[in-house]
Each structure stands twice: as structure tokens, then as C-alpha cells.
PDB file of N, CA and C in Angstrom:
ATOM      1  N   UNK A   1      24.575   5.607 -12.213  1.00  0.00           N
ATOM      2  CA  UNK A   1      23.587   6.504 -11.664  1.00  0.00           C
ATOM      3  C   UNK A   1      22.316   5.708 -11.350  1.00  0.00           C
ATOM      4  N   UNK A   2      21.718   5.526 -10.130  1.00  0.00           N
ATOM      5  CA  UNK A   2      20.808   5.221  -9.788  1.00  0.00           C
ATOM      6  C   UNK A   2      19.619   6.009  -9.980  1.00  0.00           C
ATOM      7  N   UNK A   3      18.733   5.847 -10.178  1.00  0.00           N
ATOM      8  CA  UNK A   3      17.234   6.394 -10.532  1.00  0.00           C
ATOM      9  C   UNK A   3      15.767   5.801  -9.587  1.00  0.00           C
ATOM     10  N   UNK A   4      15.269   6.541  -8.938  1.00  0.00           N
ATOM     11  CA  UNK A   4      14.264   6.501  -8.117  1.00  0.00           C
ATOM     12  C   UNK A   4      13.090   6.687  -8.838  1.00  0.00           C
ATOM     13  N   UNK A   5      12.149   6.130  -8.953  1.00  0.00           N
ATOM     14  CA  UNK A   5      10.485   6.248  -9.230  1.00  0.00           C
ATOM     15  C   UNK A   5       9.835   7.214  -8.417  1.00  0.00           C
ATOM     16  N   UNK A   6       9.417   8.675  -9.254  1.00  0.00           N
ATOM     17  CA  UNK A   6       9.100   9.916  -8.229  1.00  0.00           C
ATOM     18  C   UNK A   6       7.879   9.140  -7.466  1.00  0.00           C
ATOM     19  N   UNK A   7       7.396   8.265  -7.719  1.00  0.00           N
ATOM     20  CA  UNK A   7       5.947   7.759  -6.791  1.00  0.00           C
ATOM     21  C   UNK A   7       5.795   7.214  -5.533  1.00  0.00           C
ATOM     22  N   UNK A   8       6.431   5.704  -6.001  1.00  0.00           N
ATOM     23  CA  UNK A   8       6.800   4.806  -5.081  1.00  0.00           C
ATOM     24  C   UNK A   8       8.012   4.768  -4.173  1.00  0.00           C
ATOM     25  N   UNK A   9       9.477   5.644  -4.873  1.00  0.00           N
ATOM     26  CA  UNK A   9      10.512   5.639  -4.311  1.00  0.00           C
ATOM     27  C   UNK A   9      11.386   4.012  -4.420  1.00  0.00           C
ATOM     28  N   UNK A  10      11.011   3.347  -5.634  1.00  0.00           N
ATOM     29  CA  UNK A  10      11.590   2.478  -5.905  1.00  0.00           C
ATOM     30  C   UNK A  10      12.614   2.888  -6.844  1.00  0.00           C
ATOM     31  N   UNK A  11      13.633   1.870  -6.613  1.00  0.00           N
ATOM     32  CA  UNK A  11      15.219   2.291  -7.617  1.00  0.00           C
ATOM     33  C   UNK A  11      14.637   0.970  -8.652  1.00  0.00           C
ATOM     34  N   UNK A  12      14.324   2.453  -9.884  1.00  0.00           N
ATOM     35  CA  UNK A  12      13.899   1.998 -11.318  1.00  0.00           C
ATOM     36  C   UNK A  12      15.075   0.535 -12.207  1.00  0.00           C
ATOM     37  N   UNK A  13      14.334  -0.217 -12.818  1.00  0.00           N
ATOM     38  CA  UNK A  13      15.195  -1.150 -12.842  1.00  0.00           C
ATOM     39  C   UNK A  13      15.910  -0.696 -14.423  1.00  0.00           C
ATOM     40  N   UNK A  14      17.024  -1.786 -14.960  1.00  0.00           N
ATOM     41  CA  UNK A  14      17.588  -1.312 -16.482  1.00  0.00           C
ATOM     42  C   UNK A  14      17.675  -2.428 -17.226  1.00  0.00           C
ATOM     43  N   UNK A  15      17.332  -2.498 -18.093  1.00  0.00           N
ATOM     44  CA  UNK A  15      17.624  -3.891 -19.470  1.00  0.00           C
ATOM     45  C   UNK A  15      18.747  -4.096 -19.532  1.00  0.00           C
ATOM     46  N   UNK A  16      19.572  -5.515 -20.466  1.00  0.00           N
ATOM     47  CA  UNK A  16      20.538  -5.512 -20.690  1.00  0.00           C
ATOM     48  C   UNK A  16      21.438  -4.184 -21.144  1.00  0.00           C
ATOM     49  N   UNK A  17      20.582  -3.406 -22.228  1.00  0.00           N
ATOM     50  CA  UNK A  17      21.114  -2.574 -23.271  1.00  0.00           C
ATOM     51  C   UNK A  17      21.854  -0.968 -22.272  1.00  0.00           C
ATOM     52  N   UNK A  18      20.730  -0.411 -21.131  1.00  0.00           N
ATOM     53  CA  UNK A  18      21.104   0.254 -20.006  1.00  0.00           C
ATOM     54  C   UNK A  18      20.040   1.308 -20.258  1.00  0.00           C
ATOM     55  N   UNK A  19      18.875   0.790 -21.133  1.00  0.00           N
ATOM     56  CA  UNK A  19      17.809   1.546 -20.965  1.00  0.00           C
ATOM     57  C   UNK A  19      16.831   1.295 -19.651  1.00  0.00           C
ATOM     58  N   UNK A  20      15.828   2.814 -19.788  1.00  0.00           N
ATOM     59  CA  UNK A  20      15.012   1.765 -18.084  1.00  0.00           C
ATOM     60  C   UNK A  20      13.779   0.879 -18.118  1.00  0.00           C
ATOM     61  N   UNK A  21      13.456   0.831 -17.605  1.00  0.00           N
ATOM     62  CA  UNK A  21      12.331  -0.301 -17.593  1.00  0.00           C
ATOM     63  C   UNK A  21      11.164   0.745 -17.016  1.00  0.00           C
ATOM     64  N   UNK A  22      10.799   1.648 -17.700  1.00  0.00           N
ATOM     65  CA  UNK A  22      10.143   2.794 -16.951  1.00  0.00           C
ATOM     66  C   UNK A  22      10.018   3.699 -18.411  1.00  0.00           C
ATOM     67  N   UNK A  23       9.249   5.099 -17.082  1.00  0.00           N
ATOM     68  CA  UNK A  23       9.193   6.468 -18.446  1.00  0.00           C
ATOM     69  C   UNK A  23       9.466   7.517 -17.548  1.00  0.00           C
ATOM     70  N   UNK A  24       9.840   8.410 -18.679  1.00  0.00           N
ATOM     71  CA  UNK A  24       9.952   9.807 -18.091  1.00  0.00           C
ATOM     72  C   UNK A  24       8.816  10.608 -18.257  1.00  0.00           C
ATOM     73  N   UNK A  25       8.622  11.301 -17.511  1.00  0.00           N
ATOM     74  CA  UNK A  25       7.140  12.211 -18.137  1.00  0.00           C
ATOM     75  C   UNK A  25       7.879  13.680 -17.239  1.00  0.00           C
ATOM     76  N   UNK A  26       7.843  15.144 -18.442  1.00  0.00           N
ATOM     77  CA  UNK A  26       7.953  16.290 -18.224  1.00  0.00           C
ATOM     78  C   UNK A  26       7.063  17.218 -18.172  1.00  0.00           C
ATOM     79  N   UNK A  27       6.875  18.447 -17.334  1.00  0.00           N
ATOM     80  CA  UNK A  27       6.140  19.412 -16.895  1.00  0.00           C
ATOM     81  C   UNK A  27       6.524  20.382 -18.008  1.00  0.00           C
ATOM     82  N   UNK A  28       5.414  20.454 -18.848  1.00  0.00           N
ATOM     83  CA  UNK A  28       5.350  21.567 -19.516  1.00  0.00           C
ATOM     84  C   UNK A  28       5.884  23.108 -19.223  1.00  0.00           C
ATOM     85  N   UNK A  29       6.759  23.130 -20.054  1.00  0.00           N
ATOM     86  CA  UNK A  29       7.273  25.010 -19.796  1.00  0.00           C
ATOM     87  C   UNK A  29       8.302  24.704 -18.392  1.00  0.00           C
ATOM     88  N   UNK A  30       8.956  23.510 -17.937  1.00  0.00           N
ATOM     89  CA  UNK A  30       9.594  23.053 -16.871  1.00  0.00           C
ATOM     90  C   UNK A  30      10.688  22.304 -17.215  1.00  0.00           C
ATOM     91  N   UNK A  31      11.705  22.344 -16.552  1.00  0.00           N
ATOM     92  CA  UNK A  31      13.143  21.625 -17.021  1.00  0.00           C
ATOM     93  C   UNK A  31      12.962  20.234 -16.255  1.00  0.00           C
ATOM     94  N   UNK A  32      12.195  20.404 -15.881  1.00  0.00           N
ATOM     95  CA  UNK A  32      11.541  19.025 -14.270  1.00  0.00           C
ATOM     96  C   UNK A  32      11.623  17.973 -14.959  1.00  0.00           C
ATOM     97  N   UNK A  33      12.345  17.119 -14.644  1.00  0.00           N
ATOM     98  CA  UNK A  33      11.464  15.376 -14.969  1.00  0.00           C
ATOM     99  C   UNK A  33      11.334  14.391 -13.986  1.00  0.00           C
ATOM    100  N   UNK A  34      10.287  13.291 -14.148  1.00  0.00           N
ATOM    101  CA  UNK A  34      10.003  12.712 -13.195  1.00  0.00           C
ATOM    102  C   UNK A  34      10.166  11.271 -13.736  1.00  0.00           C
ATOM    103  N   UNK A  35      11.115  10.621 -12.991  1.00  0.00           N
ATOM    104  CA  UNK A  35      11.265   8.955 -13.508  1.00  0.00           C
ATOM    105  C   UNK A  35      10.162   7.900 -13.026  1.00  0.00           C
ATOM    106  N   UNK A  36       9.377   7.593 -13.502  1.00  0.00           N
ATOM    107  CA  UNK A  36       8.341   6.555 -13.263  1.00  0.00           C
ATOM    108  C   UNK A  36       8.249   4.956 -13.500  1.00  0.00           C
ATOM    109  N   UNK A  37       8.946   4.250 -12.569  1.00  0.00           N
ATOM    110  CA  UNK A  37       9.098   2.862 -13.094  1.00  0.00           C
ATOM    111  C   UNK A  37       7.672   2.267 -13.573  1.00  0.00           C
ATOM    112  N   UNK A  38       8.186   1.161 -14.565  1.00  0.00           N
ATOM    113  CA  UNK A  38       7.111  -0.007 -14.918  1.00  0.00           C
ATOM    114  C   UNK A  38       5.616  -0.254 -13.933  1.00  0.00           C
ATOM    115  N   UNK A  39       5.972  -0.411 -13.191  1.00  0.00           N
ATOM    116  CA  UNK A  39       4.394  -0.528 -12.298  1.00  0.00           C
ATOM    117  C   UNK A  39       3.616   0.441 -12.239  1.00  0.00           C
ATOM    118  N   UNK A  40       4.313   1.243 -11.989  1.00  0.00           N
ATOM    119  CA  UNK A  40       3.722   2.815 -11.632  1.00  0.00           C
ATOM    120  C   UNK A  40       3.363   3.597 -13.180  1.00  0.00           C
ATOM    121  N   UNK A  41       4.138   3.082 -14.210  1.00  0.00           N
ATOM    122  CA  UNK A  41       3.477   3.535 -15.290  1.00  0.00           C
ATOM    123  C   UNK A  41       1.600   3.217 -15.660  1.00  0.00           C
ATOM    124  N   UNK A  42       1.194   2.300 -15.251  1.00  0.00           N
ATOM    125  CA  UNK A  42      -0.490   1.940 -15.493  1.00  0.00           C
ATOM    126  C   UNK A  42      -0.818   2.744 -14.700  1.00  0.00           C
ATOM    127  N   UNK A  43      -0.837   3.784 -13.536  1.00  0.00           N
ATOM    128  CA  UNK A  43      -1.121   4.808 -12.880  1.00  0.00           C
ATOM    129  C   UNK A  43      -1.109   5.840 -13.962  1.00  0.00           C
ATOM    130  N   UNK A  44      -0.393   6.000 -14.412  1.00  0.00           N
ATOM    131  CA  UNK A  44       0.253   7.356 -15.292  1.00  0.00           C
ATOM    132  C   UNK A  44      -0.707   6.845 -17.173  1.00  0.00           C
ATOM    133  N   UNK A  45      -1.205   6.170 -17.057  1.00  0.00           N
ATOM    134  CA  UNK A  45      -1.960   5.815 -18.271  1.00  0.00           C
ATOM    135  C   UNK A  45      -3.269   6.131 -18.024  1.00  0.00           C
ATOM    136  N   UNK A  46      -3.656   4.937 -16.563  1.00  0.00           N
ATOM    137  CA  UNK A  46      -5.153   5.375 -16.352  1.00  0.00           C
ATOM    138  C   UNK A  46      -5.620   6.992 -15.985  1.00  0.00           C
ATOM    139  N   UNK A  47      -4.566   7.608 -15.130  1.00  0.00           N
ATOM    140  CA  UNK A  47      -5.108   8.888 -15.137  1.00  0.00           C
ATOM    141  C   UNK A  47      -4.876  10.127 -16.290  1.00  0.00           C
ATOM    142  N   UNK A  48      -3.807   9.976 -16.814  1.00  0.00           N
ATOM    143  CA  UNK A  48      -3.308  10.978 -17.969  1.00  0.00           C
ATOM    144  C   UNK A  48      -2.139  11.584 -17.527  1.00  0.00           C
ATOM    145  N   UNK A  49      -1.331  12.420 -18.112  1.00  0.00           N
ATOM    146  CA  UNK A  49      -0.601  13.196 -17.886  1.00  0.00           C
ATOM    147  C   UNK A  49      -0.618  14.304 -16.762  1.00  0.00           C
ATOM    148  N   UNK A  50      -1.729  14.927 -17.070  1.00  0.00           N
ATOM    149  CA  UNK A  50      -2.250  16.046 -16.463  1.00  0.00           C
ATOM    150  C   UNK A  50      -2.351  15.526 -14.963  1.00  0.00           C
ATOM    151  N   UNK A  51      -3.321  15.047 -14.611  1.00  0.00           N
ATOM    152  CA  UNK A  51      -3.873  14.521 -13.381  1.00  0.00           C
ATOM    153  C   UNK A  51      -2.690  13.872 -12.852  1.00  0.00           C
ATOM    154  N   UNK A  52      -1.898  13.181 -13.422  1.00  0.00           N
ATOM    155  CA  UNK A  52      -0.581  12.240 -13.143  1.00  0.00           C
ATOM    156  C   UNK A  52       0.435  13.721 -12.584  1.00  0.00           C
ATOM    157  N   UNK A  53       0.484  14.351 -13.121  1.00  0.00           N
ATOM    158  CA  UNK A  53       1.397  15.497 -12.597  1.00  0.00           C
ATOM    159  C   UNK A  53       0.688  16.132 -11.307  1.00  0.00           C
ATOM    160  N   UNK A  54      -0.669  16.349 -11.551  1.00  0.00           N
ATOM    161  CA  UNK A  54      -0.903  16.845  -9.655  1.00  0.00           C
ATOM    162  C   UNK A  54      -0.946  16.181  -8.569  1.00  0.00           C
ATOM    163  N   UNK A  55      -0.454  14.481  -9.386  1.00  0.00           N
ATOM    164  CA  UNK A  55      -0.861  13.770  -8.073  1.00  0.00           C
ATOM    165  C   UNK A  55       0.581  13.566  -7.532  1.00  0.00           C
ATOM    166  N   UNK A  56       1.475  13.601  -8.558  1.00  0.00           N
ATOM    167  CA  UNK A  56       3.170  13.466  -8.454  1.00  0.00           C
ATOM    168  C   UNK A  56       3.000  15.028  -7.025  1.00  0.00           C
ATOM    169  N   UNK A  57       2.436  15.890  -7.393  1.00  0.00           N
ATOM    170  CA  UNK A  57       2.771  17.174  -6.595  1.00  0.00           C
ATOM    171  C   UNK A  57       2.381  16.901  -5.093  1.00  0.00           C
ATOM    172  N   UNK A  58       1.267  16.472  -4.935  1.00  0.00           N
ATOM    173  CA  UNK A  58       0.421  16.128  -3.753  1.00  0.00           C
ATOM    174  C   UNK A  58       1.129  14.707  -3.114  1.00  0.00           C
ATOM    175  N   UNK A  59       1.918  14.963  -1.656  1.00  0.00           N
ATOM    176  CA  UNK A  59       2.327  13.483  -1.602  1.00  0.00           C
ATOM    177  C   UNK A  59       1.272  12.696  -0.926  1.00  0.00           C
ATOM    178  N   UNK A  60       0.559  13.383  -0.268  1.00  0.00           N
ATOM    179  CA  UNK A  60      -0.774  12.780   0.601  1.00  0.00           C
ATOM    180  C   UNK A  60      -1.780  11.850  -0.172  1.00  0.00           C
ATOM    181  N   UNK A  61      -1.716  12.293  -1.324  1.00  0.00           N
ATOM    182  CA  UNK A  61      -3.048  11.627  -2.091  1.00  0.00           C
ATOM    183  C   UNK A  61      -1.778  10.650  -3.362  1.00  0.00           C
ATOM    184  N   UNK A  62      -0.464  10.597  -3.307  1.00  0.00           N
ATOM    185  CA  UNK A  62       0.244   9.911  -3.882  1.00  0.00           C
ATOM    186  C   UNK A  62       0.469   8.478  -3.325  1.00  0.00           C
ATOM    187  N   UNK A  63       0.375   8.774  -1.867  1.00  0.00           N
ATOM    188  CA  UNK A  63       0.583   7.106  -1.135  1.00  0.00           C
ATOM    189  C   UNK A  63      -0.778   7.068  -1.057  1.00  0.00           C
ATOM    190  N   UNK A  64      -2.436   7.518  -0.889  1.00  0.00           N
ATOM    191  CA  UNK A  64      -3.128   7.062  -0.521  1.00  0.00           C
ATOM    192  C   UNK A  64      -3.494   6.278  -1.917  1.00  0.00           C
ATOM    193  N   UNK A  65      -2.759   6.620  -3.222  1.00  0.00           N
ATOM    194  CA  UNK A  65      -3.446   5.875  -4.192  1.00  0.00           C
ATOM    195  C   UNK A  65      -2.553   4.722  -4.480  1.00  0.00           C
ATOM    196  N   UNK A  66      -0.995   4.755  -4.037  1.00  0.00           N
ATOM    197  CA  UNK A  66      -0.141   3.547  -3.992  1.00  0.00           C
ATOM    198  C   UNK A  66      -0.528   2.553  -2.882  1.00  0.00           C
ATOM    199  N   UNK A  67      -1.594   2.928  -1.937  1.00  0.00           N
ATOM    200  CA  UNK A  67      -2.149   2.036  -1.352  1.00  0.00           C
ATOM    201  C   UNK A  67      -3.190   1.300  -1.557  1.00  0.00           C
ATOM    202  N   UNK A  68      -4.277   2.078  -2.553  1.00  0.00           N
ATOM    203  CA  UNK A  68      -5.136   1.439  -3.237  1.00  0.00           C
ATOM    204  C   UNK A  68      -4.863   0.724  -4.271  1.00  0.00           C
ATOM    205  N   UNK A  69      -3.916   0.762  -4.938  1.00  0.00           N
ATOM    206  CA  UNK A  69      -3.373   0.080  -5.630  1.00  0.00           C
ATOM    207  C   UNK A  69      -3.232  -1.394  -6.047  1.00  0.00           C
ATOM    208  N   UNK A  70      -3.933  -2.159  -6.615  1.00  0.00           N
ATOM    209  CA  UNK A  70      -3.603  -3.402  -6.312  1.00  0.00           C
ATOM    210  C   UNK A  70      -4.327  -4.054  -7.592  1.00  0.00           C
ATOM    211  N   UNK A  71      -3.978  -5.416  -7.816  1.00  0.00           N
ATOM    212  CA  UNK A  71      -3.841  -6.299  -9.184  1.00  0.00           C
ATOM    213  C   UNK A  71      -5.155  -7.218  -9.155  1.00  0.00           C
ATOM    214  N   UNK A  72      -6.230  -7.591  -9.760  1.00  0.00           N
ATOM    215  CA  UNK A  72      -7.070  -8.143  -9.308  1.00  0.00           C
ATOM    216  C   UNK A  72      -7.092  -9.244 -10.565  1.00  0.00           C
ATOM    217  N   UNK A  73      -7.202 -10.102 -10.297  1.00  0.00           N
ATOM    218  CA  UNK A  73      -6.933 -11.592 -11.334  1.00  0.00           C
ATOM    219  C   UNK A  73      -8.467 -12.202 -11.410  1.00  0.00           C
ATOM    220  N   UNK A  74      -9.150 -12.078 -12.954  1.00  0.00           N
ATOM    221  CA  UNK A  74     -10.355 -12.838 -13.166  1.00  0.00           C
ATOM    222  C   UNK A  74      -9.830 -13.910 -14.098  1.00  0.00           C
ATOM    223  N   UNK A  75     -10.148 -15.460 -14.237  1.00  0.00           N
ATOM    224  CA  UNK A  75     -10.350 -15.654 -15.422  1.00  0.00           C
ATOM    225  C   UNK A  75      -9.189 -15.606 -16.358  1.00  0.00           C
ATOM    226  N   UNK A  76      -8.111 -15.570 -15.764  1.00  0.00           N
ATOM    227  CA  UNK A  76      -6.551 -15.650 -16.442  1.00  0.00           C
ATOM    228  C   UNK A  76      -6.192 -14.019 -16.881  1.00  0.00           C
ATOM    229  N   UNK A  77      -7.328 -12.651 -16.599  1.00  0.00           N
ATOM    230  CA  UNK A  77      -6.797 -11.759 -17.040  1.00  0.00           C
ATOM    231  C   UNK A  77      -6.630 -11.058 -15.940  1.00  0.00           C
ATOM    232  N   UNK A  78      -5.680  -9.697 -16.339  1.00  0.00           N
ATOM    233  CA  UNK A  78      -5.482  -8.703 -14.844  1.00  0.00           C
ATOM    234  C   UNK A  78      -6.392  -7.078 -15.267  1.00  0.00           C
ATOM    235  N   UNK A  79      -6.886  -6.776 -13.926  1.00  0.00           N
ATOM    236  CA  UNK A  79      -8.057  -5.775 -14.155  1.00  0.00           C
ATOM    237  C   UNK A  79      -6.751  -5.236 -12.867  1.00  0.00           C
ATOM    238  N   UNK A  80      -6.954  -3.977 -13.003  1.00  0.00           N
ATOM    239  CA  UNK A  80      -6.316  -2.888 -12.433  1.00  0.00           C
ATOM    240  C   UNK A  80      -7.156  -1.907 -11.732  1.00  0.00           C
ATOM    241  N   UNK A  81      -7.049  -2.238  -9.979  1.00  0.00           N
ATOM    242  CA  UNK A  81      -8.001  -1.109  -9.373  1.00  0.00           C
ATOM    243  C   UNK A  81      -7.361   0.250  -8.344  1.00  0.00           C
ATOM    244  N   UNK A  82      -7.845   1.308  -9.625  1.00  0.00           N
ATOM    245  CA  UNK A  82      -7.205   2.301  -9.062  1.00  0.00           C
ATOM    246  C   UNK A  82      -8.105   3.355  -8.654  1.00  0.00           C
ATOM    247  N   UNK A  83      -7.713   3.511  -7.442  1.00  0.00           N
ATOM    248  CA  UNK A  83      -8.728   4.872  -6.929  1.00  0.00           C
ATOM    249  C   UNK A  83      -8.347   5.920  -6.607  1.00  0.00           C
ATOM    250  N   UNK A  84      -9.251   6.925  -7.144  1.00  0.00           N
ATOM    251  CA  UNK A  84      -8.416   8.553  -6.592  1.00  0.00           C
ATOM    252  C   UNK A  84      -8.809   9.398  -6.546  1.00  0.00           C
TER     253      UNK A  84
END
């Protein structure tokens, strides 16, 4: 079974063991789940749950923030700039 990242539409990757390399996050009072690969999880941290679920709903403001998206390298560390 293949698995898609509700965000990006990337096919989520799997460890040796056949776990994913990702998370699930569910809608309260909802049978819904949404598979969120590894990258796309620091989205789903910096904004929360909550906010992470209206933006999963909204696809307009879902690519405009996978476009802002991006890795910024100081100094050997990574700073994460996300806008939304």
C-alpha cells in the first residue's frame, strides 16, 4: 500500500521495519486521517494541530505555504522559514 503526504502529495517513505517515516494526525470526533511525511511534519509542529488541520482543508493557502517553505542554513545550523 502506497501512502501519499495529504500536503505535498509525496509517496511517504518506510524504514527497514515497514513503519513510515512520517505521522498521522486525526480530526477530532472524525474517522479522517491524514498521512504527513517527514518534511512536512516541521509544518505540523510549527503551526499546531489545530491550524495544521485548516490549512490541510484550504488547498490554496496549502501550496502557498509549501512554497514558502524553505531551509535556511546559518553557521552549521538549520532555521526553518515558514509563512502563513
Amino acid at each position: 500500500m502506497k501512502l501519499r503526504c495529504h500536503l505535498c502529495q509525496k509517496e511517504i517513505d518506510v524504514d527497514s521495519m515497514g513503519k513510515l517515516k512520517g505521522t498521522v494526525v486525526r480530526e477530532i470526533g472524525k474517522r479522517k486521517f491524514y498521512y504527513i511525511c517527514a518534511p512536512c511534519q516541521v509544518i505540523l509542529h510549527k503551526l499546531g494541530k489545530k491550524k495544521f488541520l485548516e490549512l490541510l482543508r484550504d488547498k490554496e493557502k496549502a501550496r502557498k505555504a509549501l512554497e514558502e517553505y524553505s531551509i535556511d542554513e546559518r553557521e552549521g545550523k538549520r532555521y526553518w522559514k515558514i509563512k502563513i
